[in-house]
C-alpha atoms as a PDB file:
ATOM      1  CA  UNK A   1     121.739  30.793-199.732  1.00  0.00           C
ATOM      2  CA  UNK A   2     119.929  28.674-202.325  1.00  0.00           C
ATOM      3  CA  UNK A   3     117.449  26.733-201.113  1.00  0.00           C
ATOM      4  CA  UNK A   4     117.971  22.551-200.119  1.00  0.00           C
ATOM      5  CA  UNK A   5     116.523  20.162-202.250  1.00  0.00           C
ATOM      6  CA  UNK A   6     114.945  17.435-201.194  1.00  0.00           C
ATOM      7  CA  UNK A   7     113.550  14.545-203.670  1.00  0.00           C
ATOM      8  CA  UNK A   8     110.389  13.320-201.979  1.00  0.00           C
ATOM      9  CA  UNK A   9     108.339  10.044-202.767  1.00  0.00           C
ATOM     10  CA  UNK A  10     105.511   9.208-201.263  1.00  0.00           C
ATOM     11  CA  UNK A  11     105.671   5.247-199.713  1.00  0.00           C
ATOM     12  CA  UNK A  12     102.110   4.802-198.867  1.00  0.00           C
ATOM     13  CA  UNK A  13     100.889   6.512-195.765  1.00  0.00           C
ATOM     14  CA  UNK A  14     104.713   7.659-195.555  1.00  0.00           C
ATOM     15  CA  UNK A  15     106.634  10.076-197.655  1.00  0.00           C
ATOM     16  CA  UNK A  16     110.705   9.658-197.846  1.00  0.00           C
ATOM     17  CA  UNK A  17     112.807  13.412-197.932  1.00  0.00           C
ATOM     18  CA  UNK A  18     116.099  12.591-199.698  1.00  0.00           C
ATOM     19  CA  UNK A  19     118.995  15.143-199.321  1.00  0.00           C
ATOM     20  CA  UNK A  20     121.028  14.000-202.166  1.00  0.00           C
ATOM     21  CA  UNK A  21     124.802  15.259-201.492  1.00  0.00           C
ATOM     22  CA  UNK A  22     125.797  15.514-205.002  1.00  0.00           C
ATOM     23  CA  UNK A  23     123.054  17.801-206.004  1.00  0.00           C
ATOM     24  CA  UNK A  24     122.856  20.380-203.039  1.00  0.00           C
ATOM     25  CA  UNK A  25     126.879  20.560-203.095  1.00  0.00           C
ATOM     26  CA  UNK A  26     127.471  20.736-199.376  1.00  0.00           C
ATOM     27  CA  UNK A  27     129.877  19.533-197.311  1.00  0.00           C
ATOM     28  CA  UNK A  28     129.068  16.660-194.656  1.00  0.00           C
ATOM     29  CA  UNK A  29     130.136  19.338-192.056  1.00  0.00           C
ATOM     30  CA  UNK A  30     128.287  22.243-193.213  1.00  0.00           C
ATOM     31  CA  UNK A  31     125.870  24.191-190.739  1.00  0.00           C
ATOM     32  CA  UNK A  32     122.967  23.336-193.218  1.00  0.00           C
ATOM     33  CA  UNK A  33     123.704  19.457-194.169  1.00  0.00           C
ATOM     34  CA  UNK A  34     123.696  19.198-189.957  1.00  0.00           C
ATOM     35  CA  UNK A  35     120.198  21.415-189.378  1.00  0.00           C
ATOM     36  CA  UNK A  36     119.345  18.820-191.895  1.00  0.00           C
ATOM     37  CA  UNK A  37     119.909  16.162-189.792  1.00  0.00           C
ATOM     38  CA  UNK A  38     118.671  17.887-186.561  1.00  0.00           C
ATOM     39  CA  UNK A  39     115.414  18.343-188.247  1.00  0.00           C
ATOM     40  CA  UNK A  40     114.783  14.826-188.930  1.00  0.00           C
ATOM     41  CA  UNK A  41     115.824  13.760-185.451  1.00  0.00           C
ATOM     42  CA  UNK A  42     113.063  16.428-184.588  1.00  0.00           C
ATOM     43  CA  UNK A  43     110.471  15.546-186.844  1.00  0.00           C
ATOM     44  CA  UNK A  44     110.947  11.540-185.325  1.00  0.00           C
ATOM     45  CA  UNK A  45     112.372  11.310-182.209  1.00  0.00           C
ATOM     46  CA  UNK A  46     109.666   9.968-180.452  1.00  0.00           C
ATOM     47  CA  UNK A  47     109.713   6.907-182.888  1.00  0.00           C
ATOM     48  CA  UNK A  48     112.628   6.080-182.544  1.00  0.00           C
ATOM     49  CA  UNK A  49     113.896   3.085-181.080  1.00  0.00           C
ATOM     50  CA  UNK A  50     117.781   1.304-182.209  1.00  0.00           C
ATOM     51  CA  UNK A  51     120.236   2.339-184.593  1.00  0.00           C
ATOM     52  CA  UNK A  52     122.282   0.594-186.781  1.00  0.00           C
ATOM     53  CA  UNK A  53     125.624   1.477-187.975  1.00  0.00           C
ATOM     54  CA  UNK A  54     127.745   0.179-191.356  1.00  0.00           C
ATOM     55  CA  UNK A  55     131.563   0.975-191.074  1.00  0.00           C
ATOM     56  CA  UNK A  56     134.796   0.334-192.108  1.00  0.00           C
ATOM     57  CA  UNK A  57     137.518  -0.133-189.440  1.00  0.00           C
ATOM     58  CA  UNK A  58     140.211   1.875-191.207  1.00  0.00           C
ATOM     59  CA  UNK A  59     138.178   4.437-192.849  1.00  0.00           C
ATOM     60  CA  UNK A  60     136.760   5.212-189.201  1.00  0.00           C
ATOM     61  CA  UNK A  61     140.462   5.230-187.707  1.00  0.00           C
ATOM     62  CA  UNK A  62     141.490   7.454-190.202  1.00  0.00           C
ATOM     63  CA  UNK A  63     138.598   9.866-189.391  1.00  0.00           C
ATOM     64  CA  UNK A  64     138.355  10.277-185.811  1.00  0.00           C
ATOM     65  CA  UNK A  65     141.868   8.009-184.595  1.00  0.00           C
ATOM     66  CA  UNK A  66     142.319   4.450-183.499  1.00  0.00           C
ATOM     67  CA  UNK A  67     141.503   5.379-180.291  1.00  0.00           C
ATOM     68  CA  UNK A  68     138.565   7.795-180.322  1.00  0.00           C
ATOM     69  CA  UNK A  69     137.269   5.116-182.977  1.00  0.00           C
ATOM     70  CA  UNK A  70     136.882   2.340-180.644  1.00  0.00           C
ATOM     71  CA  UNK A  71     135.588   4.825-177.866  1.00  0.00           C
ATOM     72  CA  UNK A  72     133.048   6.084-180.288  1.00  0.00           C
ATOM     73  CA  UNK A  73     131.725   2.123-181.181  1.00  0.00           C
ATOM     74  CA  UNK A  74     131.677   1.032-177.832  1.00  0.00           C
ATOM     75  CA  UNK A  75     129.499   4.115-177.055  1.00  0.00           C
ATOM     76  CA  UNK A  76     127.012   3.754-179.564  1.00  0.00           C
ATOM     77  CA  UNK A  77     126.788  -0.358-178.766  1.00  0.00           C
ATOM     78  CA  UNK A  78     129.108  -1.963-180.566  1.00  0.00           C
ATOM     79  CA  UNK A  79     130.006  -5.559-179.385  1.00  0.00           C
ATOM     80  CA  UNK A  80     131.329  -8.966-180.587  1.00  0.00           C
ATOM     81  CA  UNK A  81     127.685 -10.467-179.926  1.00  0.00           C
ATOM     82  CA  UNK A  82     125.433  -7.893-182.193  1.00  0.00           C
ATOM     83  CA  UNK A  83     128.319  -7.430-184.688  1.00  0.00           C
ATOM     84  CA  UNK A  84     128.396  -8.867-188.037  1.00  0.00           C
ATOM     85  CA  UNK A  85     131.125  -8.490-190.497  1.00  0.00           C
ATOM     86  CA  UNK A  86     131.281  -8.546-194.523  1.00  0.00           C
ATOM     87  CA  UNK A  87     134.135  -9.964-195.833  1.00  0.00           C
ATOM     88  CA  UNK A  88     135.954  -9.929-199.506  1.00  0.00           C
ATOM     89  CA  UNK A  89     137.517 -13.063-199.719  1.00  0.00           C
ATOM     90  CA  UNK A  90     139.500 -13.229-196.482  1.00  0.00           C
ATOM     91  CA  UNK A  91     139.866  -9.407-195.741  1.00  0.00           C
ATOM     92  CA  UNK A  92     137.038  -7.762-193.494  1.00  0.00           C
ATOM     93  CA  UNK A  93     135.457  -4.873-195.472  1.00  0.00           C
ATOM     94  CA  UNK A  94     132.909  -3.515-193.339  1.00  0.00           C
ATOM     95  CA  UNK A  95     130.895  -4.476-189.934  1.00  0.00           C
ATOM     96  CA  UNK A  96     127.560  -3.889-188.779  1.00  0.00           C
ATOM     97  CA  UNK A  97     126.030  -4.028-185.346  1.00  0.00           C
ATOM     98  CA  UNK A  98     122.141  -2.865-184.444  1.00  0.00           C
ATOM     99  CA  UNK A  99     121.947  -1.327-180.732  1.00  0.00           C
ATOM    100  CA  UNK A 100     119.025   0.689-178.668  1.00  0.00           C
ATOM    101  CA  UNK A 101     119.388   4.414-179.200  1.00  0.00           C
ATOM    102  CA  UNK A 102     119.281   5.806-176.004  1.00  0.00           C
ATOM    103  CA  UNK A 103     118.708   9.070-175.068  1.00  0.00           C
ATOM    104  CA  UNK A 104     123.009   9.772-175.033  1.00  0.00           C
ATOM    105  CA  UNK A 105     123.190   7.925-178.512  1.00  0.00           C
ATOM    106  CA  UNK A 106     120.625  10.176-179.808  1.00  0.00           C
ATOM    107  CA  UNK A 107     122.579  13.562-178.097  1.00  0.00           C
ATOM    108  CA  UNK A 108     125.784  11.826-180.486  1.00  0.00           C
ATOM    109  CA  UNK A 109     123.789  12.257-183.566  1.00  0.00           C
ATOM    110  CA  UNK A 110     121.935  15.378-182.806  1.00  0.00           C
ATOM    111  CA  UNK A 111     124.986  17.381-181.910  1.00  0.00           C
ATOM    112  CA  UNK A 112     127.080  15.646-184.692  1.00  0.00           C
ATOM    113  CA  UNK A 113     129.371  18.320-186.773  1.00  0.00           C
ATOM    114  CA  UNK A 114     129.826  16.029-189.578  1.00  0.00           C
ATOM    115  CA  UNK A 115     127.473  13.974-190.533  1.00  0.00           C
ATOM    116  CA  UNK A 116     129.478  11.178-192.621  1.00  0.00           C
ATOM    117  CA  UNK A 117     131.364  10.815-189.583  1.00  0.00           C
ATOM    118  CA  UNK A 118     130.403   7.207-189.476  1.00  0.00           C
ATOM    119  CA  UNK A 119     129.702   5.698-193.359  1.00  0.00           C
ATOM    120  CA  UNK A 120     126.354   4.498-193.050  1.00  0.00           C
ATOM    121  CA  UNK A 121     123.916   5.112-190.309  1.00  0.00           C
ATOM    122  CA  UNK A 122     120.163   3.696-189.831  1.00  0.00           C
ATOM    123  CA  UNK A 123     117.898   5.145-186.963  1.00  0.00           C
ATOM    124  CA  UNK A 124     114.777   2.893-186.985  1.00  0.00           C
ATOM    125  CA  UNK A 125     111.625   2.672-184.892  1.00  0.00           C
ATOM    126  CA  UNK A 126     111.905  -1.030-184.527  1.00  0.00           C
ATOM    127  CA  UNK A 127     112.861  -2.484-187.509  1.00  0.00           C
ATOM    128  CA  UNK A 128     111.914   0.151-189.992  1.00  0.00           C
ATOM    129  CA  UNK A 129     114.139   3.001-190.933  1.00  0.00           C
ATOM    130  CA  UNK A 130     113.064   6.407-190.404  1.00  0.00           C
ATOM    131  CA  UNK A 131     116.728   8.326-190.606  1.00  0.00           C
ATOM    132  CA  UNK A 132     118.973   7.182-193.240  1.00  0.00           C
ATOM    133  CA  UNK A 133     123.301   8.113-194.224  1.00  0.00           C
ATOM    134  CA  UNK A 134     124.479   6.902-196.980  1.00  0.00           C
ATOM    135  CA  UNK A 135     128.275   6.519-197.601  1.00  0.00           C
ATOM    136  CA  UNK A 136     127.791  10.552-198.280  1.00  0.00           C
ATOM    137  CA  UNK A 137     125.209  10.043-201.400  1.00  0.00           C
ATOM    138  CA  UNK A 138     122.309  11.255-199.061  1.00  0.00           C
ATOM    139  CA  UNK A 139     120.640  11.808-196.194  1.00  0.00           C
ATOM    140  CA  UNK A 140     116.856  10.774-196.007  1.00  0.00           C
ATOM    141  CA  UNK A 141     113.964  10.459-193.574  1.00  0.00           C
ATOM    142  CA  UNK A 142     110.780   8.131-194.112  1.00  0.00           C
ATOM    143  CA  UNK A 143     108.106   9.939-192.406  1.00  0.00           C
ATOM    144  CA  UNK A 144     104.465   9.391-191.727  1.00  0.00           C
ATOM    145  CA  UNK A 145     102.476  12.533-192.635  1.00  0.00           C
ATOM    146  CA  UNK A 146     102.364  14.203-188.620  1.00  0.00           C
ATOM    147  CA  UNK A 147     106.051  13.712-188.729  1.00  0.00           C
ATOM    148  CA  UNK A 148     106.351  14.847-192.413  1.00  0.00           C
ATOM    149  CA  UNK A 149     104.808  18.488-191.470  1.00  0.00           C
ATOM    150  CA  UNK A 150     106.911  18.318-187.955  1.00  0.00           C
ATOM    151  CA  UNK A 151     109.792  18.063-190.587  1.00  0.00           C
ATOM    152  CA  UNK A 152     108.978  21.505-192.572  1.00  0.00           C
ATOM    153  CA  UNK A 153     108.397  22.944-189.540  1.00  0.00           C
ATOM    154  CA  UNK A 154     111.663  22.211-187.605  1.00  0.00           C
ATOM    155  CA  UNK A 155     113.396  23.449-191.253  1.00  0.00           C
ATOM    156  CA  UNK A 156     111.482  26.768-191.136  1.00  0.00           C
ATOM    157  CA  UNK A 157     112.823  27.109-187.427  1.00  0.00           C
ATOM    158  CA  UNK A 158     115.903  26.682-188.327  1.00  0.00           C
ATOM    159  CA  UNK A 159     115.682  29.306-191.084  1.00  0.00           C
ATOM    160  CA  UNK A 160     116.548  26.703-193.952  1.00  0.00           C
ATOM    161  CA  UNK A 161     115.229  27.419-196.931  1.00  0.00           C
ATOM    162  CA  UNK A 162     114.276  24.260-198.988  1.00  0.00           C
ATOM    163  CA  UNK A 163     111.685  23.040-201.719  1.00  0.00           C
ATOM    164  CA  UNK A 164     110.400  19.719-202.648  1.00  0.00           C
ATOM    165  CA  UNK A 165     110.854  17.742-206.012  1.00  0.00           C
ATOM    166  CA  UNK A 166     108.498  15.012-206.177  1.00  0.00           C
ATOM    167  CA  UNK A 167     109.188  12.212-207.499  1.00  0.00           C
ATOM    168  CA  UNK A 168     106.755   9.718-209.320  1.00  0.00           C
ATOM    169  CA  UNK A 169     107.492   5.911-209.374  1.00  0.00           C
ATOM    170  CA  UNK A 170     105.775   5.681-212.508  1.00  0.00           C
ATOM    171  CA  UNK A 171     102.944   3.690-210.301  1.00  0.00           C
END
């Protein structure tokens, strides 16, 4: 197996890990993209604090069913009073609702088998992201440094081989 590639950038005392989709050519299911996403659960878990979660209604009914969709909302912490939807002229295109990740919430995303089940994902400690999905373009964690070793460490354990490509801002 080649190794993963993740683009890293350091963000002040933090760096950000970016598995970009395109470039490693996995599959949202595959046993690596989902140690991926284990190990950054890992690396942060004790950080973390609410998630928030992007999706389409149709999009997420054609994934999982009508059914299992609203099951799978309601779970995580969906509701009419945190929700907020984004509309194109008159038609609903996506919603949005922020909810505490408790400790079954966090089970849901560490035992995931495809990661893009839900379009776009944010698991923050407070207000600041930490784990990021997006719309299957990447995967990323912003980690202090502690967190940023615990990171390589939980890949190594997992027996995934990866390398680093920094990236410079130009700063």
């Amino acid at each position: 197996m080649n190794a993963v590639t993740f683009y890293t950038r350091r963000q002040g005392e933090e760096t950000s890990f970016e598995y970009n989709f395109y470039d490693n050519g996995f599959s949202p299911s595959n046993l690596a993209v989902r140690k991926v996403l284990m190990a950054m659960l890992e690396s942060v878990h004790h950080r973390l604090t609410h998630l928030e979660v992007e999706y389409n209604d149709g999009m997420l009914a054609d994934k999982v069913g009508a059914r299992r969709a609203g099951e799978l909302l309601r779970f995580l912490g969906a509701s009419k009073t945190n929700m907020k939807e984004t509309y194109s002229g008159n038609v609903v295109v996506s919603r949005v609702f922020r909810a505490p990740l408790t400790p079954e919430r966090y089970d849901y995303f560490h035992t995931l088998q495809d990661v893009s089940q839900l379009s776009h994902y944010r698991l923050q400690e407070q207000e600041k992201d930490r784990i990021v999905f997006y719309f299957t373009r990447y995967l990323q964690l912003i980690a202090p440094q502690q967190e940023a070793e615990r990171f390589a460490e939980r890949l190594d354990a997992y027996g995934l081989p990866y390398r680093w490509v920094p990236i410079d801002r130009g700063e």
